[in-house]
PDB file of N, CA and C in Angstrom:
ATOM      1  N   UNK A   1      45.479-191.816 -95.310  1.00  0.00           N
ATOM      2  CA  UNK A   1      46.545-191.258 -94.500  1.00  0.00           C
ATOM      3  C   UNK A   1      46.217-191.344 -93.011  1.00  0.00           C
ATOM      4  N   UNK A   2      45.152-191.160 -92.653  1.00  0.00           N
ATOM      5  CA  UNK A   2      44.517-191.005 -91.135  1.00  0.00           C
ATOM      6  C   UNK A   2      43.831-192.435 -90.804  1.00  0.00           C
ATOM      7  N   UNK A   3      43.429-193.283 -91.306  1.00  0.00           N
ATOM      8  CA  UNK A   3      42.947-194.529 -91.339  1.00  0.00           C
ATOM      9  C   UNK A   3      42.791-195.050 -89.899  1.00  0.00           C
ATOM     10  N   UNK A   4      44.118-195.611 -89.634  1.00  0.00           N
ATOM     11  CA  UNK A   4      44.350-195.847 -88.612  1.00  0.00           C
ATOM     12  C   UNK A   4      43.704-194.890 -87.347  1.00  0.00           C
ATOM     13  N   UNK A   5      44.619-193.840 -87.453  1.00  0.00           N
ATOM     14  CA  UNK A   5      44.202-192.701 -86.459  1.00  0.00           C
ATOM     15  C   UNK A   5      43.010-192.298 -86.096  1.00  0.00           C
ATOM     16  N   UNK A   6      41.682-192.526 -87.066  1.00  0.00           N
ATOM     17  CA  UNK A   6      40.741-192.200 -87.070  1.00  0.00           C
ATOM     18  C   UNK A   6      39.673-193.322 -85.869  1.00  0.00           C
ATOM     19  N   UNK A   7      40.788-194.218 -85.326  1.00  0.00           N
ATOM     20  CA  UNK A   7      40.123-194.860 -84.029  1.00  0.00           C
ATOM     21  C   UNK A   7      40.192-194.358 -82.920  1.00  0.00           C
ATOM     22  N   UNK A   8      40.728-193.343 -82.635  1.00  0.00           N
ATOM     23  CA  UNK A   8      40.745-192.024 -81.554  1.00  0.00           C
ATOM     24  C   UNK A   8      39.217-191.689 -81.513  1.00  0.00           C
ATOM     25  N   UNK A   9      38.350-191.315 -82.551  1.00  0.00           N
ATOM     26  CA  UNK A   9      37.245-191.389 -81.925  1.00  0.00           C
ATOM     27  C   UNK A   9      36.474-192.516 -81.501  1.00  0.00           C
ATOM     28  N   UNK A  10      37.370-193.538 -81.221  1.00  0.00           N
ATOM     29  CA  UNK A  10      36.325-194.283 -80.058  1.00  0.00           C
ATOM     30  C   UNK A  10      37.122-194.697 -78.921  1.00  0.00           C
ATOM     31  N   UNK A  11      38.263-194.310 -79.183  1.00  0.00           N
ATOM     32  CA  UNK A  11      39.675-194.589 -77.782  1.00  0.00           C
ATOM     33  C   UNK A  11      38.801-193.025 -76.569  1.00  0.00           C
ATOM     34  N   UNK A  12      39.096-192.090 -77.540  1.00  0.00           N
ATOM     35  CA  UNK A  12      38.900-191.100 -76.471  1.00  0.00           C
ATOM     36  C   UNK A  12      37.727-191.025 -75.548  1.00  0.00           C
ATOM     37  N   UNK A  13      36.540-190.862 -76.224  1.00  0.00           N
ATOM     38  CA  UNK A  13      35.478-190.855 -75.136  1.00  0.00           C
ATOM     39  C   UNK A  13      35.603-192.434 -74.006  1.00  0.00           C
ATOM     40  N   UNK A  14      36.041-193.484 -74.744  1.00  0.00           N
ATOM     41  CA  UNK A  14      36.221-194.325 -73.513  1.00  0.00           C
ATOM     42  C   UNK A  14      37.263-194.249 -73.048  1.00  0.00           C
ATOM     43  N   UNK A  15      38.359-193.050 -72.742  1.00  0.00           N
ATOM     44  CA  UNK A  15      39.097-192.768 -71.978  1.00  0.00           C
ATOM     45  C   UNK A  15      40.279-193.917 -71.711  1.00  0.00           C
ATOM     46  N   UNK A  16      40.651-195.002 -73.239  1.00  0.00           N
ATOM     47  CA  UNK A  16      41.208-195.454 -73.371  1.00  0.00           C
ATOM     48  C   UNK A  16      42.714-195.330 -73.173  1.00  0.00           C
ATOM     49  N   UNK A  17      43.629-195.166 -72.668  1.00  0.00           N
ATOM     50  CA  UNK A  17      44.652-194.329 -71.980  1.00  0.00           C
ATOM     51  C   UNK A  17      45.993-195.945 -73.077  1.00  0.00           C
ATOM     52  N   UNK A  18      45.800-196.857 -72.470  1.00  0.00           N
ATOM     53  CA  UNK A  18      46.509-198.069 -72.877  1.00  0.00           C
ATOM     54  C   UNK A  18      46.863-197.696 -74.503  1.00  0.00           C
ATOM     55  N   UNK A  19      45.522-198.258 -74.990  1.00  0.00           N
ATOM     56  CA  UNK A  19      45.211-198.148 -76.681  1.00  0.00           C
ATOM     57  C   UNK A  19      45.706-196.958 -77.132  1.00  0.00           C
ATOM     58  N   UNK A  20      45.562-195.818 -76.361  1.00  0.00           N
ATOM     59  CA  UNK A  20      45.396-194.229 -77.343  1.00  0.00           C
ATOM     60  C   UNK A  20      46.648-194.230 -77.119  1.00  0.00           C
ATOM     61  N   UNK A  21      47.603-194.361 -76.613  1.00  0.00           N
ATOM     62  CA  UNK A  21      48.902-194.422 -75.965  1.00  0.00           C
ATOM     63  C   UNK A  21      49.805-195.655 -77.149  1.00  0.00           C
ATOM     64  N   UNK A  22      49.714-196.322 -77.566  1.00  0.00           N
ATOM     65  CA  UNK A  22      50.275-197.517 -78.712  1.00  0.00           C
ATOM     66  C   UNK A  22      49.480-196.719 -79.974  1.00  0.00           C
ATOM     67  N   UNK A  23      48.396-196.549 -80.286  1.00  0.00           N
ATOM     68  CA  UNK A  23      48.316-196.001 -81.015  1.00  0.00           C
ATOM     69  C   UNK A  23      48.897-194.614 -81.837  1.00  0.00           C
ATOM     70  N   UNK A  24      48.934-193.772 -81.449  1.00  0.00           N
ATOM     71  CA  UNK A  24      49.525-192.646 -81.165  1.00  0.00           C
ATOM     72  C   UNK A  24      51.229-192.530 -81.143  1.00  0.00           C
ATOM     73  N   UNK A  25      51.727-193.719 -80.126  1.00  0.00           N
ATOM     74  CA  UNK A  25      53.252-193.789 -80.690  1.00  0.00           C
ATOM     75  C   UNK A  25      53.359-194.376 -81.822  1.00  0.00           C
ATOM     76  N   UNK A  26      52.668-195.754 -82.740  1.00  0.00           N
ATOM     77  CA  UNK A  26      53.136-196.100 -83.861  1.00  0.00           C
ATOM     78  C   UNK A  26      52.494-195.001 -84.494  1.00  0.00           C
ATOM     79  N   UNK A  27      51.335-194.660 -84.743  1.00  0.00           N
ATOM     80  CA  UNK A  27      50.967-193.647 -85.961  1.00  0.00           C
ATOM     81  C   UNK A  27      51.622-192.520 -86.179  1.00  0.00           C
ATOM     82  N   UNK A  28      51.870-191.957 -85.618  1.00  0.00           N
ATOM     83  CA  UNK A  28      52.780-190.675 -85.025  1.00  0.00           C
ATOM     84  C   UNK A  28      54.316-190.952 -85.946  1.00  0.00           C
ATOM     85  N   UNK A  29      54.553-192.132 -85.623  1.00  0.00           N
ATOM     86  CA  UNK A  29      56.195-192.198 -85.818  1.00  0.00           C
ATOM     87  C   UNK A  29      55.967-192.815 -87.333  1.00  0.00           C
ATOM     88  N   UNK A  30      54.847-193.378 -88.026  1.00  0.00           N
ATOM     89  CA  UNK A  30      55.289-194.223 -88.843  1.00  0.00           C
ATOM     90  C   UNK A  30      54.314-193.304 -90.148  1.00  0.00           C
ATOM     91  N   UNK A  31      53.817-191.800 -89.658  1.00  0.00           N
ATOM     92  CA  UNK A  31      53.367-190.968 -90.467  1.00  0.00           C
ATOM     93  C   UNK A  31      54.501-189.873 -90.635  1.00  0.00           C
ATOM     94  N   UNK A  32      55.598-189.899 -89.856  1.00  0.00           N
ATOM     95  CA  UNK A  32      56.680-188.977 -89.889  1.00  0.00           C
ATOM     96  C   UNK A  32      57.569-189.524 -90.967  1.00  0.00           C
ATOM     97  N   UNK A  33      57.439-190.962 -91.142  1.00  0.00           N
ATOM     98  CA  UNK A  33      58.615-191.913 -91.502  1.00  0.00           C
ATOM     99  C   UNK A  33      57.717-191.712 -92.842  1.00  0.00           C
ATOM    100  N   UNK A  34      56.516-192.036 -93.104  1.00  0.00           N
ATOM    101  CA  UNK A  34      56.262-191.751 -94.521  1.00  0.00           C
ATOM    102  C   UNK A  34      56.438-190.244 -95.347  1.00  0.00           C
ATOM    103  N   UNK A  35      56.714-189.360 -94.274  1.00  0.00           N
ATOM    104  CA  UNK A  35      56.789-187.812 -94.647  1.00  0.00           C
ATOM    105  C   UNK A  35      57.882-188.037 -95.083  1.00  0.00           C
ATOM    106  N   UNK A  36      59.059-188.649 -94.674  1.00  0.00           N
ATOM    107  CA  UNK A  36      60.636-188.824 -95.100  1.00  0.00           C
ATOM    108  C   UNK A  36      60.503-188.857 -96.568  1.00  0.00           C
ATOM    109  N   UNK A  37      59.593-189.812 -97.059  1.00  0.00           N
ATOM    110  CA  UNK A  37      59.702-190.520 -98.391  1.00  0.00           C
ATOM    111  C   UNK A  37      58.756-189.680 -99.915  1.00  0.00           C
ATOM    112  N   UNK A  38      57.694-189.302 -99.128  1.00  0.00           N
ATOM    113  CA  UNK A  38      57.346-188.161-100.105  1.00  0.00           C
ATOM    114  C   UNK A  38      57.995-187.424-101.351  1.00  0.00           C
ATOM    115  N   UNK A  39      57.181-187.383-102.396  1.00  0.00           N
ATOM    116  CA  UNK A  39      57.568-187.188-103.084  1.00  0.00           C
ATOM    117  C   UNK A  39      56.937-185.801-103.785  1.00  0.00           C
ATOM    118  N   UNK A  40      56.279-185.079-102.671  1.00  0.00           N
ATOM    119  CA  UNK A  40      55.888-184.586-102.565  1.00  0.00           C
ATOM    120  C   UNK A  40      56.781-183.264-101.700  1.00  0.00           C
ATOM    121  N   UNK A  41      57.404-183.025-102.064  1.00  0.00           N
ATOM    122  CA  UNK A  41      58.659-181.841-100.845  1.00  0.00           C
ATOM    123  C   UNK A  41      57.985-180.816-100.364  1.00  0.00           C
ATOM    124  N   UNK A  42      56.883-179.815-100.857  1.00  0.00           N
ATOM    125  CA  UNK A  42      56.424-178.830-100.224  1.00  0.00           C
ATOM    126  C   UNK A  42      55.730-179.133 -99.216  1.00  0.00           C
ATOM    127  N   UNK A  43      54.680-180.591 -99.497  1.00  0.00           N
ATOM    128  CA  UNK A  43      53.685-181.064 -98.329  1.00  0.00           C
ATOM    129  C   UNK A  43      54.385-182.047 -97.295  1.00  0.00           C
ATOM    130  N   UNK A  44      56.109-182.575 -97.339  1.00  0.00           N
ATOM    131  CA  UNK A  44      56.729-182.747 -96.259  1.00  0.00           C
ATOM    132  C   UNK A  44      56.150-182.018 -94.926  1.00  0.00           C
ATOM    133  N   UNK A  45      56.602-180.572 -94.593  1.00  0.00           N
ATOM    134  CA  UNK A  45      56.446-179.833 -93.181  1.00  0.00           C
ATOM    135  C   UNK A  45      54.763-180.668 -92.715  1.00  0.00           C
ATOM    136  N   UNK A  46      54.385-180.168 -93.509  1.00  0.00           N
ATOM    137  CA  UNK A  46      52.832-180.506 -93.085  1.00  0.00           C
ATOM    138  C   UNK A  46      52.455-181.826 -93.189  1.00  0.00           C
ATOM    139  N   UNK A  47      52.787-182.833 -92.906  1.00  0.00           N
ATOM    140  CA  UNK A  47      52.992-183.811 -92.902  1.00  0.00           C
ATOM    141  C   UNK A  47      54.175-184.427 -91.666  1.00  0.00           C
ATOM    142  N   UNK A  48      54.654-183.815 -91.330  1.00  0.00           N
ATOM    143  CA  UNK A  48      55.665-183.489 -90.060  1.00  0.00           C
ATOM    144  C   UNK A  48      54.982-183.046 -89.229  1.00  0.00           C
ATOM    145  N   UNK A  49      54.150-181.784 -89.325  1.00  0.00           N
ATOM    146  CA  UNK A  49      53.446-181.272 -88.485  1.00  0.00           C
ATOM    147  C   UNK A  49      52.227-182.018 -87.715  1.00  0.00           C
ATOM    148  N   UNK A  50      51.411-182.916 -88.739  1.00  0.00           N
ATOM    149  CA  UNK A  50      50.406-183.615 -88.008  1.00  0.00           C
ATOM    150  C   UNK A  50      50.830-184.927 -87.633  1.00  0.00           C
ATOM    151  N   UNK A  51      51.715-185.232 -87.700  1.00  0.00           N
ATOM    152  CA  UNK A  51      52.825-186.302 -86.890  1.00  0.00           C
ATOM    153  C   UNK A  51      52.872-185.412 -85.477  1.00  0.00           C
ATOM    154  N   UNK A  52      53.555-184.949 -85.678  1.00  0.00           N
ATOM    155  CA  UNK A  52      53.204-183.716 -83.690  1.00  0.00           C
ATOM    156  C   UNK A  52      52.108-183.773 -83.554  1.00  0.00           C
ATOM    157  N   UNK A  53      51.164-183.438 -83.985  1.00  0.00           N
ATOM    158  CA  UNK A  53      49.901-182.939 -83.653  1.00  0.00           C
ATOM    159  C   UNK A  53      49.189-184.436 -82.719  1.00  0.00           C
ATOM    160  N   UNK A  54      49.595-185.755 -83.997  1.00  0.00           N
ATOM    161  CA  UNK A  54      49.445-186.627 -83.016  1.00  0.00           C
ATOM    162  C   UNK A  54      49.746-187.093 -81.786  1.00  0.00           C
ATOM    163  N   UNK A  55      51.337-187.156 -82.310  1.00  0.00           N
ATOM    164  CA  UNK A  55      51.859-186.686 -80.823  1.00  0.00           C
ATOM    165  C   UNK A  55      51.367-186.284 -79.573  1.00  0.00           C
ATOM    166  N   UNK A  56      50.970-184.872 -80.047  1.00  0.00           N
ATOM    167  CA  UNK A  56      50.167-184.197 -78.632  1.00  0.00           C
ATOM    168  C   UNK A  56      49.510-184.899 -78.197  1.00  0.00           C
ATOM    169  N   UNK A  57      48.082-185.393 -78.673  1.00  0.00           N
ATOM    170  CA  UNK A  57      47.152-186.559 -78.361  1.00  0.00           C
ATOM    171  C   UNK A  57      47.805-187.549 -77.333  1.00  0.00           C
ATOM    172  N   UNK A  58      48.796-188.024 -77.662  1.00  0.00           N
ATOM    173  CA  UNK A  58      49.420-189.401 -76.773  1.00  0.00           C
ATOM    174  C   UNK A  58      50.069-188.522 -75.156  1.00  0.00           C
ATOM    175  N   UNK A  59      50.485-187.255 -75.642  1.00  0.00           N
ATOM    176  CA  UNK A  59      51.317-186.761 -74.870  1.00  0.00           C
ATOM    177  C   UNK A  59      50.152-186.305 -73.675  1.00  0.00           C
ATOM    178  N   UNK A  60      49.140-185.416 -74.210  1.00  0.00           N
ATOM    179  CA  UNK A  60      47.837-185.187 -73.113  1.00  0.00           C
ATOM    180  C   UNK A  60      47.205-186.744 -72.290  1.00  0.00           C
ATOM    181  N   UNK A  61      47.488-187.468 -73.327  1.00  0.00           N
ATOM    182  CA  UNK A  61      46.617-188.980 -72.452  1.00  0.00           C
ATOM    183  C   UNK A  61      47.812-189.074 -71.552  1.00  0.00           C
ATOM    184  N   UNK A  62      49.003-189.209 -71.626  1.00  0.00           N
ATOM    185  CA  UNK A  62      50.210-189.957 -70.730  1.00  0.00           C
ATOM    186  C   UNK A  62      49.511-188.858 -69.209  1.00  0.00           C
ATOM    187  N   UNK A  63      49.508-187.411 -69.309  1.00  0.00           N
ATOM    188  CA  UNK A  63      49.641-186.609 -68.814  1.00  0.00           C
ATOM    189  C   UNK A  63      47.878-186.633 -67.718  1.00  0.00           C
ATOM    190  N   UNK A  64      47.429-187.347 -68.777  1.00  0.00           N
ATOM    191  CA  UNK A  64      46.058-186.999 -67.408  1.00  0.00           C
ATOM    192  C   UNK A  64      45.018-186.264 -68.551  1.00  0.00           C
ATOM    193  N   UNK A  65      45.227-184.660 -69.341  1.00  0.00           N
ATOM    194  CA  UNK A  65      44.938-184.129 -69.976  1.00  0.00           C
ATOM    195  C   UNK A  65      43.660-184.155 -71.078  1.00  0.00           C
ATOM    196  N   UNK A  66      43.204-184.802 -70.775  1.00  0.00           N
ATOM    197  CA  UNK A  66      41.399-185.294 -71.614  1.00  0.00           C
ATOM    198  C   UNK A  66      41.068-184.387 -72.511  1.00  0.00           C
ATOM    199  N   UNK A  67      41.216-182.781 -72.121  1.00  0.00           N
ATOM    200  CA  UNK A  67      40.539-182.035 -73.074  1.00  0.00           C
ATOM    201  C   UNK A  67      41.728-181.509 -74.115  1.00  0.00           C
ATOM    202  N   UNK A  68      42.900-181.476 -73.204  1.00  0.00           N
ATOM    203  CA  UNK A  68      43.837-181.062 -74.359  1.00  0.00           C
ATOM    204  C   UNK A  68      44.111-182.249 -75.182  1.00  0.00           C
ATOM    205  N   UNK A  69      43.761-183.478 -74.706  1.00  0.00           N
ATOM    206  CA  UNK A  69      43.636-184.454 -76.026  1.00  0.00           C
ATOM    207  C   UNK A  69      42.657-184.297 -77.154  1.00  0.00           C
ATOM    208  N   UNK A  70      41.612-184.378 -76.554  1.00  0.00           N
ATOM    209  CA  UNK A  70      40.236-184.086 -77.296  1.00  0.00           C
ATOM    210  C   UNK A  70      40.330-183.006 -78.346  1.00  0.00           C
ATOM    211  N   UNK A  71      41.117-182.137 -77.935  1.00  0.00           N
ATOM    212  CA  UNK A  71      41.415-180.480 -78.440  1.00  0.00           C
ATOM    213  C   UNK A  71      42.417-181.055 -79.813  1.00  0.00           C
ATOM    214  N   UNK A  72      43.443-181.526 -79.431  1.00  0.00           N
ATOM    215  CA  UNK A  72      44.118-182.220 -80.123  1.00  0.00           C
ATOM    216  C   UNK A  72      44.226-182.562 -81.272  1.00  0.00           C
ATOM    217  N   UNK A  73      43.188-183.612 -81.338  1.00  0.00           N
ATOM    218  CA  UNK A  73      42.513-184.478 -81.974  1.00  0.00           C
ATOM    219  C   UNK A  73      41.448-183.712 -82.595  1.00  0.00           C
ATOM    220  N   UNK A  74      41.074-182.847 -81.983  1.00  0.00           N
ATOM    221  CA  UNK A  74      40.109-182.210 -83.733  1.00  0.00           C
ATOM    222  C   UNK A  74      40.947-181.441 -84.539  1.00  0.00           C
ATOM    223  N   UNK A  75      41.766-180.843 -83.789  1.00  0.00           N
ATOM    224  CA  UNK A  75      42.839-179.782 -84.806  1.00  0.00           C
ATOM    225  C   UNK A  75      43.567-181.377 -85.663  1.00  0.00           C
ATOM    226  N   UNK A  76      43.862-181.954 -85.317  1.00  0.00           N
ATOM    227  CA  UNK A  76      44.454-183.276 -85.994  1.00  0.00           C
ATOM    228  C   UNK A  76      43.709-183.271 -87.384  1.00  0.00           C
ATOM    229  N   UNK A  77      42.315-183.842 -87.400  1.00  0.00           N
ATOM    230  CA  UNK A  77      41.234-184.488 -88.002  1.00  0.00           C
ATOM    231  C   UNK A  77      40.952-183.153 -88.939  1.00  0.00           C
ATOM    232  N   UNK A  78      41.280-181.683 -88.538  1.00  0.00           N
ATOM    233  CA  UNK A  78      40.963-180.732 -89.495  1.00  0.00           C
ATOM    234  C   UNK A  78      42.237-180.194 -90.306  1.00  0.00           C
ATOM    235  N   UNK A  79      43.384-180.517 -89.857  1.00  0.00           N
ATOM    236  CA  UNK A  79      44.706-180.346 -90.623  1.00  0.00           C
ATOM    237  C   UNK A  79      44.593-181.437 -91.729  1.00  0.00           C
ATOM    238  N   UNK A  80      44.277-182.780 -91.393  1.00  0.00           N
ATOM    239  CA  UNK A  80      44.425-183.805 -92.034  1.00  0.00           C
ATOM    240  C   UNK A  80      43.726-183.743 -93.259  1.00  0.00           C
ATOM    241  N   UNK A  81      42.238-183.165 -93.480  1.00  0.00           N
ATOM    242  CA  UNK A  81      41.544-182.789 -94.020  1.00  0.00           C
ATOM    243  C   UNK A  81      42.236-181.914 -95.077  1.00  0.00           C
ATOM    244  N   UNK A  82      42.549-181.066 -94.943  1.00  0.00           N
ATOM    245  CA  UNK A  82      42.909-179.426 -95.606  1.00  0.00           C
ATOM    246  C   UNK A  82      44.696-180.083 -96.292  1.00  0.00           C
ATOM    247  N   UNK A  83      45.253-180.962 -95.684  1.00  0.00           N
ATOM    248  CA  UNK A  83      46.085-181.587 -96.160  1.00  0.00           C
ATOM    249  C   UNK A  83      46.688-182.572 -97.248  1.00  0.00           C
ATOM    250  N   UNK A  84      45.556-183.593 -96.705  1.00  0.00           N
ATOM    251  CA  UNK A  84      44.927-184.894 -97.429  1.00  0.00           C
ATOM    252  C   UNK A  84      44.764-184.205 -98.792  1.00  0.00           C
ATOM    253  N   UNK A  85      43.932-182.703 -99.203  1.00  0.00           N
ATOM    254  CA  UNK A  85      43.836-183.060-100.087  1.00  0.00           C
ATOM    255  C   UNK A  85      45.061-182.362-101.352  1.00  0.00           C
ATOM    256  N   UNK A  86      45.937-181.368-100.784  1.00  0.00           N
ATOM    257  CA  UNK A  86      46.929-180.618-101.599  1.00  0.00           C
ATOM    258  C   UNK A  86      47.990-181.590-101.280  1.00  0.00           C
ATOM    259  N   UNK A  87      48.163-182.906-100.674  1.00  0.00           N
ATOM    260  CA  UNK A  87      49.603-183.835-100.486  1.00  0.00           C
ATOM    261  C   UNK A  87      49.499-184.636-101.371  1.00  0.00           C
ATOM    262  N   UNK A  88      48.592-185.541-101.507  1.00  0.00           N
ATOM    263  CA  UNK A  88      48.872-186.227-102.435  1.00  0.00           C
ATOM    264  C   UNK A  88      48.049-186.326-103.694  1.00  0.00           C
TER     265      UNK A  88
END
């Protein structure tokens, strides 16, 4: 589920702004778009939710924001976790 996303830890410390920024809009949008399809209905929201969460990430890099990315991105990586495993 996080696959992709899980290259944030090497976008961020090199303060990759370009990359974390494309990244972040496709993953973001195309983890919302798989929440659509779920077949799974209770773990929809939460699955919506760390679609935002990514979000944020892209939204702190556009913004300047380093730590509220960083911040971000672990709440990301620990939802995903606790998620990953009651979704599917």
């Amino acid at each position: 589920m996080t696959t992709f996303a899980s290259t944030l830890d090497t976008l961020l410390p090199r303060r990759d702004a370009e990359h974390i920024l494309l990244l972040t809009g496709t993953v973001a949008a195309d983890l919302a778009a798989d929440a659509s399809t779920m077949s799974n209905l209770a773990a929809r929201p939460d699955i919506y939710a760390l679609a935002e969460r990514l979000a944020e990430v892209g939204a702190a890099v556009r913004d300047g924001d380093w730590d509220t990315a960083e911040a971000s991105w672990a709440a990301f990586r620990a939802e995903a976790d606790d998620i990953e495993e009651r979704a599917f």
